[in-house]
N, C-alpha and C. Protein backbone atom coordinates (compact mmCIF):
# COMPACT_ATOMS: atom_id res chain seq x y z
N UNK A 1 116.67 122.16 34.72
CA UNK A 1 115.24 122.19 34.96
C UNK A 1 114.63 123.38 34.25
N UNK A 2 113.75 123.20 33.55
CA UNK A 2 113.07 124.20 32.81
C UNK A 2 112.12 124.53 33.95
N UNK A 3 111.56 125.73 33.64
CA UNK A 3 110.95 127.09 34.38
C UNK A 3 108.87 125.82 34.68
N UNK A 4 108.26 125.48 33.64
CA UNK A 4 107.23 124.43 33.66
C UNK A 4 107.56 123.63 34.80
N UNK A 5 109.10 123.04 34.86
CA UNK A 5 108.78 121.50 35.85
C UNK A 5 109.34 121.92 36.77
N UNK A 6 109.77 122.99 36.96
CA UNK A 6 109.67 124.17 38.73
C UNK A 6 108.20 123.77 39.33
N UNK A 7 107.56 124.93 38.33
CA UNK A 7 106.06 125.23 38.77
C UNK A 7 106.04 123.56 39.27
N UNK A 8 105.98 122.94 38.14
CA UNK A 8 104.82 121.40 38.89
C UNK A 8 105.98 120.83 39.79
N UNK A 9 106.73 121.11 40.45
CA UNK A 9 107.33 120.48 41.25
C UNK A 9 106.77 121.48 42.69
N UNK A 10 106.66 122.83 42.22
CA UNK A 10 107.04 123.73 43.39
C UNK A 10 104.65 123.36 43.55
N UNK A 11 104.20 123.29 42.85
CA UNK A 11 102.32 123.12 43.01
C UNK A 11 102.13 121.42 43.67
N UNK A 12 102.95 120.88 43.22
CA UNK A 12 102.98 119.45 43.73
C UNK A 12 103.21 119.50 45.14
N UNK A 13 104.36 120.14 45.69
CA UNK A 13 104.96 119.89 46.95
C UNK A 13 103.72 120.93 47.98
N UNK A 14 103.20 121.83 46.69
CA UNK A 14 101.98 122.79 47.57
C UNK A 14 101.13 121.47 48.33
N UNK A 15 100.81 121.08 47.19
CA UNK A 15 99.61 120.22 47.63
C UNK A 15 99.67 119.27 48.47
N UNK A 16 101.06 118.21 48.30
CA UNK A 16 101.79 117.71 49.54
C UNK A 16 101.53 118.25 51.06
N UNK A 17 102.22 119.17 50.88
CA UNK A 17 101.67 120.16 52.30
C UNK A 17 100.25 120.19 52.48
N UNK A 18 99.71 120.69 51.57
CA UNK A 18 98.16 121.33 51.59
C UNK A 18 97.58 119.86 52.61
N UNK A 19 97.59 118.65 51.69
CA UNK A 19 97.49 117.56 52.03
C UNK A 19 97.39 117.06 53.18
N UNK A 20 98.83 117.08 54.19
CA UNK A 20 99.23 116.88 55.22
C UNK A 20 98.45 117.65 56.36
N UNK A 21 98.58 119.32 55.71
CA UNK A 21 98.04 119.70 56.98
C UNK A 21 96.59 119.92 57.07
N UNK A 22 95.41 119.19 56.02
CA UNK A 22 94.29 119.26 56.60
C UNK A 22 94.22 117.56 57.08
N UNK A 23 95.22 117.01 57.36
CA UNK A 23 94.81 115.78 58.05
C UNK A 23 94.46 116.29 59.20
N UNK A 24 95.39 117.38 59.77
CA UNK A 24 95.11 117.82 60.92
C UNK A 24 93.68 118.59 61.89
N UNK A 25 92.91 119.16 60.58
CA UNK A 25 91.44 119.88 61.09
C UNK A 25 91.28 119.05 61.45
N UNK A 26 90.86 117.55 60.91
CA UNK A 26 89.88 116.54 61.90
C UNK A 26 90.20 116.28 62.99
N UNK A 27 90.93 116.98 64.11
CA UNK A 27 91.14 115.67 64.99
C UNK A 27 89.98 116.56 65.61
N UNK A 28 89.36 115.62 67.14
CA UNK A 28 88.45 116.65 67.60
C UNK A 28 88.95 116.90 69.17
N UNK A 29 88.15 117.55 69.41
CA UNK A 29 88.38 118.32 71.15
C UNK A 29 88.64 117.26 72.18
N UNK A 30 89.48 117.57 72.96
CA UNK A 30 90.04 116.37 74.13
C UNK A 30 89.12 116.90 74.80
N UNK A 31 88.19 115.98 75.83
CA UNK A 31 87.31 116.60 77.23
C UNK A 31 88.10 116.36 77.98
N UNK A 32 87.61 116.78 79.25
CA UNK A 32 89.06 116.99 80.30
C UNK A 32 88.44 115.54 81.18
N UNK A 33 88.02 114.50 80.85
CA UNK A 33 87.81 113.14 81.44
C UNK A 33 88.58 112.09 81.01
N UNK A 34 89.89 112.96 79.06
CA UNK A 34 90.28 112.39 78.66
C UNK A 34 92.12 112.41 78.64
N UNK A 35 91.82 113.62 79.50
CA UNK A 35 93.19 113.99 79.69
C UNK A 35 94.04 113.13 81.18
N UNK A 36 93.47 112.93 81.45
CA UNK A 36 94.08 111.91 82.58
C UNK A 36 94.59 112.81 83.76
N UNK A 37 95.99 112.83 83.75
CA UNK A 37 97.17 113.37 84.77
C UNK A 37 97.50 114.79 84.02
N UNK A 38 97.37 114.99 82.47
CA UNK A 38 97.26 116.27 82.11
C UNK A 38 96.25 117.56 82.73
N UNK A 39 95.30 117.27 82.86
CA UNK A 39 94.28 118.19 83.51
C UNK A 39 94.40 118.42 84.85
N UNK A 40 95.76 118.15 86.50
CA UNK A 40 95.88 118.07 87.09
C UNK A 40 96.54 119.48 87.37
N UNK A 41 96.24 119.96 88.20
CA UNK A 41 97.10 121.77 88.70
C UNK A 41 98.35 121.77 88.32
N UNK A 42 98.85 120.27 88.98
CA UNK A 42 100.53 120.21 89.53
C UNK A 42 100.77 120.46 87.99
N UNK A 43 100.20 119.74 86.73
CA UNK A 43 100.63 119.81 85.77
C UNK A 43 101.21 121.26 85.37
N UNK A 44 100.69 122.48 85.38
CA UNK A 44 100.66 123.31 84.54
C UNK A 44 102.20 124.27 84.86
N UNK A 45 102.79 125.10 84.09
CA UNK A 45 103.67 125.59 84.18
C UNK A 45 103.97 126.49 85.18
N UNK A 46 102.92 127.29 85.67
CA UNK A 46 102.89 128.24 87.08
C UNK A 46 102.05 127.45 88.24
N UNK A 47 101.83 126.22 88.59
CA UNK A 47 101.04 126.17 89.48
C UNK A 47 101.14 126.74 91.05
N UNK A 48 101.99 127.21 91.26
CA UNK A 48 101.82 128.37 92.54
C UNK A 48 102.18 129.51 92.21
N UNK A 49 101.12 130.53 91.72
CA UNK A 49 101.41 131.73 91.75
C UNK A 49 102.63 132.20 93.12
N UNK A 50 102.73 132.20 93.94
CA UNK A 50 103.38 133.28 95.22
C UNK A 50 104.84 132.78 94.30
N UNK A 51 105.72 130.95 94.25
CA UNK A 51 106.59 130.78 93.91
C UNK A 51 106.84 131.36 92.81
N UNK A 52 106.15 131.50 91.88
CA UNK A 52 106.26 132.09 90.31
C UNK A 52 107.11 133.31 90.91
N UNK A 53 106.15 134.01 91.68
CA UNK A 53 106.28 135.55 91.81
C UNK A 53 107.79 136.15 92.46
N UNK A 54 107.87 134.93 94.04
CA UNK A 54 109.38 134.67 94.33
C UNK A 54 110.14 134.35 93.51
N UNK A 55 110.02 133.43 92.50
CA UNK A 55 111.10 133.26 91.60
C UNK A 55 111.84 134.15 90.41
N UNK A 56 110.80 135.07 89.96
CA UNK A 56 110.67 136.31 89.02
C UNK A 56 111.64 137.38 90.07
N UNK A 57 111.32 137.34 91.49
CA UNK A 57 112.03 138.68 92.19
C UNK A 57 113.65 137.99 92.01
N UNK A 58 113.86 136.72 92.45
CA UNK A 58 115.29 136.29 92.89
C UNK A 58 116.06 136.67 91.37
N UNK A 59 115.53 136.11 90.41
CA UNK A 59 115.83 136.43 88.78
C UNK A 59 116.45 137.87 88.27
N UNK A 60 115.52 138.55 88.76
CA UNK A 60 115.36 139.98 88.88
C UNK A 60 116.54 140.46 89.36
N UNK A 61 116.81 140.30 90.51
CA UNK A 61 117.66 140.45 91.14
C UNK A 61 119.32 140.38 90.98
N UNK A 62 119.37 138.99 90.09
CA UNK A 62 120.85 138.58 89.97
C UNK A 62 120.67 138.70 88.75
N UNK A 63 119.70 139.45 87.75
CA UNK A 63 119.96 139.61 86.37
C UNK A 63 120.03 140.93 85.80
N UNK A 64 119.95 141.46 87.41
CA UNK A 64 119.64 143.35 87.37
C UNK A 64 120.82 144.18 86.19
N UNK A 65 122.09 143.27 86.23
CA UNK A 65 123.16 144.02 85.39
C UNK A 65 123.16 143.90 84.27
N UNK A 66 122.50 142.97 83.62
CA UNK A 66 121.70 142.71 82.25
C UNK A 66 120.34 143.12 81.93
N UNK A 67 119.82 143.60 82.74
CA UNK A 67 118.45 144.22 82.59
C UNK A 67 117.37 143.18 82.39
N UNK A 68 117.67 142.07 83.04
CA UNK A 68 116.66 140.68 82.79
C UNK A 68 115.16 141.30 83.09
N UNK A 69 114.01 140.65 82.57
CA UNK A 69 112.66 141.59 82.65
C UNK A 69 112.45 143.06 82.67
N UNK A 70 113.59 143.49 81.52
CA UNK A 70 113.31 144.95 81.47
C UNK A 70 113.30 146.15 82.98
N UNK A 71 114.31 145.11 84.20
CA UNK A 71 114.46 146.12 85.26
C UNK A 71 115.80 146.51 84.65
N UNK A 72 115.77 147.82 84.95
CA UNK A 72 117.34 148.67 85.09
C UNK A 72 118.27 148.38 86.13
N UNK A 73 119.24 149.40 85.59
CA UNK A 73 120.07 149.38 87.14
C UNK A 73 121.10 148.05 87.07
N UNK A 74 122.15 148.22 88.00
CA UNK A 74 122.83 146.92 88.26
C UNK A 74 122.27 145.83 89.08
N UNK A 75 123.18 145.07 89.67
CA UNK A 75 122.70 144.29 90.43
C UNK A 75 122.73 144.40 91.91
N UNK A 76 123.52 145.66 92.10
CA UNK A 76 124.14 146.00 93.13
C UNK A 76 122.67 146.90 93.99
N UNK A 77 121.79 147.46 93.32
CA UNK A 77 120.52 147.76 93.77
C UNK A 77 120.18 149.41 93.45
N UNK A 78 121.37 149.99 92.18
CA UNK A 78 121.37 150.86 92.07
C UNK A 78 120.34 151.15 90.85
N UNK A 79 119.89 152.30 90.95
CA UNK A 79 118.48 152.45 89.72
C UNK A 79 119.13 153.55 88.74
């Protein structure tokens, strides 16, 4: 391959891309009348803060000897 049919291979595959990803600007805004069962609490990844918060301590706890969330100390409860 000569150094020319790089370039137009490597400007071609630009544009390929280029191509592809402004299919993507158009799409437009979902309203939340269109989201169905998505827009629902239960959906979302934390929907009970207190459990989140219990679940982060129990974690914490049995990951203390690895320092899981940046706590120190072992697991044993020593700092």
């Amino acid at each position: 391959m000569t150094c020319a049919s790089r370039r137009r291979h490597g400007a071609t595959a630009a544009l390929v891309v280029l191509a592809l990803l402004s299919g993507c600007s158009n799409l437009g805004q979902v309203h939340p009348w269109e989201k169905g069962k998505l827009a629902k609490a239960v959906m979302t990844f934390d929907d009970d803060p207190l459990e989140q918060r219990f679940n982060q301590h129990i974690y914490s706890s049995k990951e203390g000897a690895s320092g899981g969330y940046g706590v120190g100390g072992g697991g044993c409860g020593c700092n």
